[in-house]
Protein backbone atom coordinates (compact mmCIF):
# COMPACT_ATOMS: atom_id res chain seq x y z
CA UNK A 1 -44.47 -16.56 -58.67
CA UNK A 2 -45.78 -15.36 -62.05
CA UNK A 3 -47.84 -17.49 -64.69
CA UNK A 4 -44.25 -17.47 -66.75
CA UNK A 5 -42.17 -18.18 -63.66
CA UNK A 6 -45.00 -21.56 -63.12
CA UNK A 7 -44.78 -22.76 -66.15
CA UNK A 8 -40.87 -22.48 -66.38
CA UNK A 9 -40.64 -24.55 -62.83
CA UNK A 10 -43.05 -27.17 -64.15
CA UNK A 11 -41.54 -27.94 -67.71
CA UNK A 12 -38.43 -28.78 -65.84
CA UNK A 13 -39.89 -31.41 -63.68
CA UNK A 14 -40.41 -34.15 -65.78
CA UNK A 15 -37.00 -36.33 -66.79
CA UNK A 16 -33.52 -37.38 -66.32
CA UNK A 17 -32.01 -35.78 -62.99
CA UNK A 18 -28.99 -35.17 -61.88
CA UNK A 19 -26.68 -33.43 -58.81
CA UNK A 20 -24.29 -31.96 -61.10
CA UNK A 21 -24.17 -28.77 -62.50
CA UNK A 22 -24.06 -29.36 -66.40
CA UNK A 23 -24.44 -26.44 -68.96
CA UNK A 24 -24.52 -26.95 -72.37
CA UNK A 25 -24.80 -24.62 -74.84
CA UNK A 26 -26.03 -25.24 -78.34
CA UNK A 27 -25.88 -23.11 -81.08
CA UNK A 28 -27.63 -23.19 -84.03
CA UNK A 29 -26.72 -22.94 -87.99
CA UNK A 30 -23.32 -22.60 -88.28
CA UNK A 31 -22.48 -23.41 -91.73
CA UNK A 32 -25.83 -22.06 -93.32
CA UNK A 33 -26.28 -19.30 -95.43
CA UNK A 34 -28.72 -16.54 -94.82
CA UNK A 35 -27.94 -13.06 -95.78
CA UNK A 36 -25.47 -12.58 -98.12
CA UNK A 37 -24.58 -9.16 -97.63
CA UNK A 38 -26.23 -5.48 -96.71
CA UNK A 39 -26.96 -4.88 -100.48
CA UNK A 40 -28.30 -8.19 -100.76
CA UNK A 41 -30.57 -7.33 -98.20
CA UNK A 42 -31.48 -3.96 -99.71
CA UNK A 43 -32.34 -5.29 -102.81
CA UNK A 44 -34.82 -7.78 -101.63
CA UNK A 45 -36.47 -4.91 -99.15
CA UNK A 46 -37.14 -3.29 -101.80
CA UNK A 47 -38.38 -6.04 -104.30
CA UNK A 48 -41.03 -6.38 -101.49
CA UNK A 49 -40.09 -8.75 -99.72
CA UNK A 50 -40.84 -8.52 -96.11
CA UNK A 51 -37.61 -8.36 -93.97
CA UNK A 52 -38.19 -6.55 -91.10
CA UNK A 53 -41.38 -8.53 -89.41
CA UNK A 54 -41.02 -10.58 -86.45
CA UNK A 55 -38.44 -12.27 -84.90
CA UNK A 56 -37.10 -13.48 -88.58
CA UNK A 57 -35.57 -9.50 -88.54
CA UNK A 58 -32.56 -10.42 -86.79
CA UNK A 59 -31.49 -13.58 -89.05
CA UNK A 60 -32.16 -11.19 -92.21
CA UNK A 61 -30.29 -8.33 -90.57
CA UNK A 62 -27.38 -9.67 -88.99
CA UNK A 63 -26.88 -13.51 -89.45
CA UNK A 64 -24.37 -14.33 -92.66
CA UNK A 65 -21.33 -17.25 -92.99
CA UNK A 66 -19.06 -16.98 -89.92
CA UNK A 67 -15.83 -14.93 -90.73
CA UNK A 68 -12.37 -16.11 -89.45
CA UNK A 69 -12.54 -13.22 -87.39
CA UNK A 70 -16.27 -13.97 -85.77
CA UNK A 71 -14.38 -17.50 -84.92
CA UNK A 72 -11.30 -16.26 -83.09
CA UNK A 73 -13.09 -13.91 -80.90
CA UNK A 74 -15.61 -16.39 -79.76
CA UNK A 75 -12.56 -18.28 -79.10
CA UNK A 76 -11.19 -15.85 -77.31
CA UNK A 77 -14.38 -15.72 -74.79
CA UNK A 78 -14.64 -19.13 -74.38
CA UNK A 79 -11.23 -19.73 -73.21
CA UNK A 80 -11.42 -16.64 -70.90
CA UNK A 81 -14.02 -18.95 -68.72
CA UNK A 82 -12.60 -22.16 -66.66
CA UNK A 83 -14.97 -24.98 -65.46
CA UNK A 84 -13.77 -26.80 -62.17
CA UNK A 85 -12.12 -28.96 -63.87
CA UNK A 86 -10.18 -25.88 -65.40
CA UNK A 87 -12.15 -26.94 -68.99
CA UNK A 88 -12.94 -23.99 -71.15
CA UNK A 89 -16.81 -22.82 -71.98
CA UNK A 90 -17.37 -24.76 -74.90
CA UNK A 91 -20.21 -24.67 -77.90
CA UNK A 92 -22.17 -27.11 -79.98
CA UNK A 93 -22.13 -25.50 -82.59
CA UNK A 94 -25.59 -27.37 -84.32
CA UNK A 95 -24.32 -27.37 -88.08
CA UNK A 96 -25.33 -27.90 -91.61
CA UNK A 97 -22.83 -29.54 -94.28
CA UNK A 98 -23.52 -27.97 -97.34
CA UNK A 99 -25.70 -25.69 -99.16
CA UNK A 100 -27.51 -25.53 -102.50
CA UNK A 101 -25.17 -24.83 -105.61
CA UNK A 102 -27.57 -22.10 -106.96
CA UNK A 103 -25.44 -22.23 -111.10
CA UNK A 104 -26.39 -25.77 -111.48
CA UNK A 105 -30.27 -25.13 -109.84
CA UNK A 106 -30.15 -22.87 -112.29
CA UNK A 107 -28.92 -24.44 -115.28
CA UNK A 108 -30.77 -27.26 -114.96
CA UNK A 109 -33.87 -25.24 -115.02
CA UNK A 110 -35.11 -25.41 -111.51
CA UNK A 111 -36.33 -29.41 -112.06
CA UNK A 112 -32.66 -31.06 -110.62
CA UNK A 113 -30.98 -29.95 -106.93
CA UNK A 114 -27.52 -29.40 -106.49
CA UNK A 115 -25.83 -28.59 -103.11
CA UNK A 116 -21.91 -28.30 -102.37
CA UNK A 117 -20.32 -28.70 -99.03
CA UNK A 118 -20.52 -25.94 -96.89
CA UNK A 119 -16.77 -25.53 -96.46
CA UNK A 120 -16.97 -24.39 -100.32
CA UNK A 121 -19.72 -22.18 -99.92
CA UNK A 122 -17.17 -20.54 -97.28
CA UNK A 123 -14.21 -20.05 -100.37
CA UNK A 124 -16.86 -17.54 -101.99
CA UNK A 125 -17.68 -15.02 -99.07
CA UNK A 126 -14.98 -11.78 -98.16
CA UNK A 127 -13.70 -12.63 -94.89
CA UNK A 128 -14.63 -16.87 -94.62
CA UNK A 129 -12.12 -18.15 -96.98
CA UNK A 130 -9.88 -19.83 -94.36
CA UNK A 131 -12.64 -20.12 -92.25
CA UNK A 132 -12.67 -23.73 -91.76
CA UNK A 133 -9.31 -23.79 -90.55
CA UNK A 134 -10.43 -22.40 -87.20
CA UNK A 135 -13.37 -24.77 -87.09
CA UNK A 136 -10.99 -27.32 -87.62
CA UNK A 137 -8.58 -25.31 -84.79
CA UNK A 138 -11.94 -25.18 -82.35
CA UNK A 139 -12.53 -28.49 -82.20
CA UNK A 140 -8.80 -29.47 -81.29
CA UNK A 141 -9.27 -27.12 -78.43
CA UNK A 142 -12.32 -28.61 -77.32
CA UNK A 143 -13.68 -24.81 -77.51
CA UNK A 144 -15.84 -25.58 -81.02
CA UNK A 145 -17.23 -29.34 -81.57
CA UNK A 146 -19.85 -29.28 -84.06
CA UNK A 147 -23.31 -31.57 -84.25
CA UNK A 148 -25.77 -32.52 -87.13
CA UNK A 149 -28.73 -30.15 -88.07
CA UNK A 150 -29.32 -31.24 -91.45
CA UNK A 151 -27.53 -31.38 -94.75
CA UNK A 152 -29.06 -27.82 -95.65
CA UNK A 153 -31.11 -25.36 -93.30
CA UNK A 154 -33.92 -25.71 -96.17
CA UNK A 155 -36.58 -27.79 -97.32
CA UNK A 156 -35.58 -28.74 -101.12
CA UNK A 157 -38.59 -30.00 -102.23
CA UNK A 158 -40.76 -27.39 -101.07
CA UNK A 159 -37.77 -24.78 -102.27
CA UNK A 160 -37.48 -26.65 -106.13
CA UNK A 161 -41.52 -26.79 -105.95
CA UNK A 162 -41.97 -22.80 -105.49
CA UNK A 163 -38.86 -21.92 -108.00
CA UNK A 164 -40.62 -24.54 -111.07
CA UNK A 165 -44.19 -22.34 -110.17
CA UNK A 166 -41.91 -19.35 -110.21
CA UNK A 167 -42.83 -17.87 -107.22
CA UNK A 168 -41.50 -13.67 -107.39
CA UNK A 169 -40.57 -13.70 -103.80
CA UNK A 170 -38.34 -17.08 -103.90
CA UNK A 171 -36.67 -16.30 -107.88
CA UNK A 172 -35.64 -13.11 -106.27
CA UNK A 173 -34.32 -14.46 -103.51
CA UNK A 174 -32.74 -17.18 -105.49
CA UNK A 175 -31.28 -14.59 -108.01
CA UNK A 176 -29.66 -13.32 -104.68
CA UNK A 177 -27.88 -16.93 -103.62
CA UNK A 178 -30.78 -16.69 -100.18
CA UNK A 179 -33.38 -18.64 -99.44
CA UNK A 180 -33.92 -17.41 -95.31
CA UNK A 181 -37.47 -15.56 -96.19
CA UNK A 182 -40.95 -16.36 -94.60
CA UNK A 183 -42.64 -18.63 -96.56
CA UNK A 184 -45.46 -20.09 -93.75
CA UNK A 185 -48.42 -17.65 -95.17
CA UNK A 186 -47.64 -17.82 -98.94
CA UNK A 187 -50.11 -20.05 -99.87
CA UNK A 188 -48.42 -21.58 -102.61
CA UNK A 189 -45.99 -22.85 -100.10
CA UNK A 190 -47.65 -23.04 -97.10
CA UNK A 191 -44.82 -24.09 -94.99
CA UNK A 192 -41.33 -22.79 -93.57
CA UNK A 193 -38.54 -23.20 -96.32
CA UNK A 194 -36.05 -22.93 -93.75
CA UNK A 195 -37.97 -26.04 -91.69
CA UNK A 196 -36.30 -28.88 -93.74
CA UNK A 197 -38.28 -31.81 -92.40
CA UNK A 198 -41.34 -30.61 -92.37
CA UNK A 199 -43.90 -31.50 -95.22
CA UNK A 200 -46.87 -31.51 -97.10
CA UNK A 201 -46.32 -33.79 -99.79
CA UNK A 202 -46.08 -37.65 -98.16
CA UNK A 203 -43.25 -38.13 -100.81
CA UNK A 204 -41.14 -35.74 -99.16
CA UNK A 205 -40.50 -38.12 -96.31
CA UNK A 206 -38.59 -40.66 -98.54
CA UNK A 207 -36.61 -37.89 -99.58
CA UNK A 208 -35.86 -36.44 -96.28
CA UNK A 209 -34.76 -39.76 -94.83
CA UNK A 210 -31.88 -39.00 -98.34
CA UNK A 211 -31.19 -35.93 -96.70
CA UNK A 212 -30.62 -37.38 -93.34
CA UNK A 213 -28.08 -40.10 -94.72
CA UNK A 214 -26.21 -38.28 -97.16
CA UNK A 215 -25.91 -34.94 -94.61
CA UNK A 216 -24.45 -37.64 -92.27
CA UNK A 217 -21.81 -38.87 -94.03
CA UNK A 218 -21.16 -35.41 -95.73
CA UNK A 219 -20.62 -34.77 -91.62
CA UNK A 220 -18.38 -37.79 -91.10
CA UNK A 221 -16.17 -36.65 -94.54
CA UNK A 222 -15.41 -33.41 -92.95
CA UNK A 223 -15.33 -33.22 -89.46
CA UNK A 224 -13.47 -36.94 -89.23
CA UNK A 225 -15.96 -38.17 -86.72
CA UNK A 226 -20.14 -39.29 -87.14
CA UNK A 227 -22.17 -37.05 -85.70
CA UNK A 228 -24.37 -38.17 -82.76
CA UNK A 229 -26.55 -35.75 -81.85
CA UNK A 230 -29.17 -34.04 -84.31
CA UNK A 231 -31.29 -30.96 -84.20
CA UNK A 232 -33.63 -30.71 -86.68
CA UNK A 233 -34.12 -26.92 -88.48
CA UNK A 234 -37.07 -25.11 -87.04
CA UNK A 235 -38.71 -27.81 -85.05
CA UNK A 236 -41.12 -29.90 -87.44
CA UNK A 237 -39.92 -33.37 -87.64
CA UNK A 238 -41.45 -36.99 -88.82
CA UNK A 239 -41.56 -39.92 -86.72
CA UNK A 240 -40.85 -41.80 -89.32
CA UNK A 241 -37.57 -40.25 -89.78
CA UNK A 242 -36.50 -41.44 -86.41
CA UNK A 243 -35.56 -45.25 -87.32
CA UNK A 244 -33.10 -43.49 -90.37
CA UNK A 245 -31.72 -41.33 -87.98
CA UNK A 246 -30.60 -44.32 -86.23
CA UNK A 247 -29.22 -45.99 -89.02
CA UNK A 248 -27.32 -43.36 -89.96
CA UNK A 249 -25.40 -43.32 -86.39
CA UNK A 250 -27.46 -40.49 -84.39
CA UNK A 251 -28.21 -41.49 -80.69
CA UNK A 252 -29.76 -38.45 -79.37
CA UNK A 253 -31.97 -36.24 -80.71
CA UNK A 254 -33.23 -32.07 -79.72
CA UNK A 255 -36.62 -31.58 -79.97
CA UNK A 256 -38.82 -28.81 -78.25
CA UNK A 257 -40.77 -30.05 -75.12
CA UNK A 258 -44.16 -30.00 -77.03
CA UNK A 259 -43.31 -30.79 -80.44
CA UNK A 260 -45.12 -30.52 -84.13
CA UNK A 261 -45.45 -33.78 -86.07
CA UNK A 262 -46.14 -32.54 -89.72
CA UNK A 263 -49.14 -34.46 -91.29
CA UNK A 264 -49.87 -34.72 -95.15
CA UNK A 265 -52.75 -32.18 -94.21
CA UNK A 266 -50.21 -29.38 -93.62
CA UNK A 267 -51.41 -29.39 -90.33
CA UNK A 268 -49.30 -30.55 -87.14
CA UNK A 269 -50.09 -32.75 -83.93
CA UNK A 270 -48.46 -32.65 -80.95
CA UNK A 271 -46.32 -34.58 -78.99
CA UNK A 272 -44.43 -34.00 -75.26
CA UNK A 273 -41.06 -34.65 -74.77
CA UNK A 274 -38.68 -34.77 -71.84
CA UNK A 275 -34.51 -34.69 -70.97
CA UNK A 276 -33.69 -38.50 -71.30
CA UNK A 277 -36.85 -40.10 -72.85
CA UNK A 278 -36.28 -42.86 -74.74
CA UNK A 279 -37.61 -43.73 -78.40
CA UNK A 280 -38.53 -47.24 -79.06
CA UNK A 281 -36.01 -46.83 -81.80
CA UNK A 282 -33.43 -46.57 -79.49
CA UNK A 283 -32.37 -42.58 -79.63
CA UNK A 284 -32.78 -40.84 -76.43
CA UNK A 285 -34.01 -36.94 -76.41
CA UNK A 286 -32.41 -33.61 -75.42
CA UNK A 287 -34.81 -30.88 -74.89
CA UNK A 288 -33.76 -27.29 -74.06
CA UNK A 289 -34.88 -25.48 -71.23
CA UNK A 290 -32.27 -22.24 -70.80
CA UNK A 291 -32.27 -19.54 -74.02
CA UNK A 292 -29.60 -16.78 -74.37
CA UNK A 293 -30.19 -14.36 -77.67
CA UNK A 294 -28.12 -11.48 -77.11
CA UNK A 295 -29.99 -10.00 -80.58
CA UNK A 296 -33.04 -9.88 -79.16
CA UNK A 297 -33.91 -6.61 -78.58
CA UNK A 298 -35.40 -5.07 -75.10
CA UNK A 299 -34.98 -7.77 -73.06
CA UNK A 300 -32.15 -8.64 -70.44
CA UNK A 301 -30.65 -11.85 -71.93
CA UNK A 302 -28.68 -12.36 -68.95
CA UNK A 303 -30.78 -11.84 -66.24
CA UNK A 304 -33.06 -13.83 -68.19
CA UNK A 305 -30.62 -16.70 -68.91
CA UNK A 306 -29.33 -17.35 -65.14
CA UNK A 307 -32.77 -17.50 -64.13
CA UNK A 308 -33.27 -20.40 -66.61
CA UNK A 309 -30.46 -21.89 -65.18
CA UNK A 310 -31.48 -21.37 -61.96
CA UNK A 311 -34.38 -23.05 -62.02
CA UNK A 312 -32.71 -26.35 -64.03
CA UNK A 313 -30.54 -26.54 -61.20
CA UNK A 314 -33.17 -26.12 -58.71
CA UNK A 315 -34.99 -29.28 -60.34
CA UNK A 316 -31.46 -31.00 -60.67
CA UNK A 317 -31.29 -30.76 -64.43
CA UNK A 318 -28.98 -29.69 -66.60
CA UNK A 319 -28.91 -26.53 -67.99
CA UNK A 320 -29.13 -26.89 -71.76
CA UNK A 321 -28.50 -22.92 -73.57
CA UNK A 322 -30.25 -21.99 -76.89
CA UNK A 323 -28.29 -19.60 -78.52
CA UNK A 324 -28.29 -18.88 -82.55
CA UNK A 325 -25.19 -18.48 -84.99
CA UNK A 326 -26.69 -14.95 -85.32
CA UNK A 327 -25.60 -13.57 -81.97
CA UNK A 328 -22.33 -13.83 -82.36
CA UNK A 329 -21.35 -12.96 -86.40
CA UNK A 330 -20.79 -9.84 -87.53
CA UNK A 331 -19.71 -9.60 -91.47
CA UNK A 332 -23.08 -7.38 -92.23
CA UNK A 333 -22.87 -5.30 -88.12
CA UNK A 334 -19.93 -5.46 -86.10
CA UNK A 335 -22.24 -4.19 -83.86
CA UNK A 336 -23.94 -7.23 -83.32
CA UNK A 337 -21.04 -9.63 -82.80
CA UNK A 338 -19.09 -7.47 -80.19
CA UNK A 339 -22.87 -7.11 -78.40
CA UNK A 340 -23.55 -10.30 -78.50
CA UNK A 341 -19.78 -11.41 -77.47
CA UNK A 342 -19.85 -8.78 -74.57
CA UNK A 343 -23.31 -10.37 -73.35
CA UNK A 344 -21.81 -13.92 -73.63
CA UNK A 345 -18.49 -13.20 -71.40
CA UNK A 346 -21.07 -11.66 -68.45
CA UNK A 347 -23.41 -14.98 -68.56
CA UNK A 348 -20.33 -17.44 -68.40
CA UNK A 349 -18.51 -15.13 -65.97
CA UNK A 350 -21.65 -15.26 -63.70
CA UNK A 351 -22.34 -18.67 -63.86
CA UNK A 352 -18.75 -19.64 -62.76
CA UNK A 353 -19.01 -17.16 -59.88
CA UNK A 354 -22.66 -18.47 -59.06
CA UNK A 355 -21.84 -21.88 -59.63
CA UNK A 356 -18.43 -22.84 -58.94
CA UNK A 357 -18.52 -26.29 -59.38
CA UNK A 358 -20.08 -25.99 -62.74
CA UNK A 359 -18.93 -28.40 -65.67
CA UNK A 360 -19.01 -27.11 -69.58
CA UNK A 361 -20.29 -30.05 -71.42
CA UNK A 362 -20.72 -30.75 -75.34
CA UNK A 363 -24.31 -32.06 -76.37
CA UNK A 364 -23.25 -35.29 -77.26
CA UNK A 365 -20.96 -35.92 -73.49
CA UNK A 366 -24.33 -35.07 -72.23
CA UNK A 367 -26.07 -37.63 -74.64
CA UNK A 368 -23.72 -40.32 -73.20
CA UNK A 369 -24.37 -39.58 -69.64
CA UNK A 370 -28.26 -40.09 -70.23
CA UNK A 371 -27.61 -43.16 -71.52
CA UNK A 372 -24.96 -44.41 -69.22
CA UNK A 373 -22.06 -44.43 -71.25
């Protein structure tokens, strides 16, 4: 057994156990913007902005607004794939509710923030104006039942405070309706703009727990239900955001097993997590331990994805799949979707046929069995 292959068998140990063969799969930012468009992208390439660099190259190259037609054919490969209870694969699809309403940033000089739900961002881009009627479609068919991950996939204050010191990189990008660049070495920002909870300023905290409340019942207002479950954007997250959280109706919360707690420093400290631990607040955590990104180059996502499973099973745990909006859109590749569509069918095929009593659970069913619901 390999250093990898150690390390995988040990994070798994700790927590909540169970005989059962759960898989959940959670995806990540539907709703969000990122790249507009190939010209979009072109233009900021060659303004100098830095595109193509780490593992941010696949969100810039092929992640933009999910298209009615990205929808109905991961629709189509989830209900291809029965459970034994004859249930359908099914997604979390880990969503934002609105994003920034760049005329009035702009009118209002860069000092006031103005966002618009997300299902209006959707009227503006070729291809996702009746989007929302298949979201609304997917979660009737239990195929498609989103979960909160913030009101935006950005950090406004840190976003406002780089536009007011006009910062090239960001007024380009903002002259471009995107936000999705790397912002962690500019040290004017000195953080992630896409990691909306994380800070610098203290006072960003009281503002955050805003975020948290008004995202919430943005969620409620469109979906017809309160979210439960939260993932917050790119990992950094406050303690002190927890006890809102609660408030505001969320009972279980995704965090990575050794997460970053921002500090006014700009630094981080650490703290471990594990499937079913429970905050004194009350919410109970989800971490992930299976990954699946189809748009990652040069590696074997599938291979790679049953042997996560494998081993969750192997500690009696359930199998909980990371898996981006990105692999499956494809408004700026076609490529890319049908790749990362294709990749998705094999996995769920195989984990049927491996694993036929398997049961396709949403993030929040599993949230209710941790805490005996």
């Amino acid at each position: 057994m390999n250093k990898q292959s150690i390390i995988k068998n040990l994070s798994n140990i700790s927590g909540w156990r169970t005989k059962r063969k759960l898989v959940i799969i959670e995806s990540d930012d539907w709703g969000s913007i990122r790249m507009p468009s190939s010209v979009v992208f072109d233009k900021l390439v060659s303004g100098g902005i830095d595109l193509l660099s780490g593992d941010g190259f696949r969100f810039n190259k092929y992640d933009s607004l999910e298209s009615s037609e990205d929808l109905n054919c991961l629709f189509d490969t989830l209900n291809n794939v029965r459970d034994i209870s004859g249930r359908p694969a099914v997604f979390t699809p880990v969503s934002v509710v609105a994003n920034p309403d760049f005329r009035k940033i702009k009118q209002a000089d860069f000092r006031e923030y103005f966002y618009e739900p997300f299902t209006e961002t959707l009227k503006k881009y070729p291809g996702c104006e009746n989007t929302f009627a298949l979201w609304n479609q997917g979660i009737s068919n239990r195929l498609f039942m989103p979960q909160f991950h913030g009101r935006e996939h950005l950090n406004v204050k840190a976003w406002l405070r780089a536009l007011q010191n006009k910062n090239n990189k960001i007024l380009l990008a903002f002259e471009n309706e995107m936000w999705g660049i790397s912002t962690a070495q500019d040290p004017q920002i000195r953080l992630e703009i896409q990691a909306a909870f994380d800070h610098i300023d203290p006072t960003d905290v009281t503002y955050h727990k805003q975020v948290i409340t008004t995202g919430l019942d943005l969620f409620e207002k469109t979906f017809g239900y309160r979210a439960k479950f939260f993932v917050p954007p790119n990992g950094p997250f406050s303690n002190d955001l927890i006890p809102t959280c609660y408030s505001a109706g969320i009972r279980y919360l995704s965090t990575p097993k050794i997460h970053s707690q921002p500090k006014d420093s700009g630094d981080s400290r650490k703290r471990l997590h594990w499937i079913g631990q429970k905050d004194r607040s009350g919410i109970i955590f989800i971490t992930r331990n299976c990954f699946f990104e189809p748009s990652i180059p040069g590696i074997d996502c599938v291979d790679a994805c049953l042997y996560d499973i494998s081993v969750a099973f192997k500690w009696h745990k359930p199998a909980v799949i990371s898996s981006h909006r990105v692999n499956y859109t494809g408004s700026l590749d076609k490529r890319n979707r049908d790749n990362g569509l294709n990749k998705l069918q094999i996995l769920l095929k195989e984990i049927v046929k491996r694993w036929p009593e398997v049961e396709f659970l949403t993030s929040d069913e599993l949230g209710d069995l941790l805490s005996d619901k």
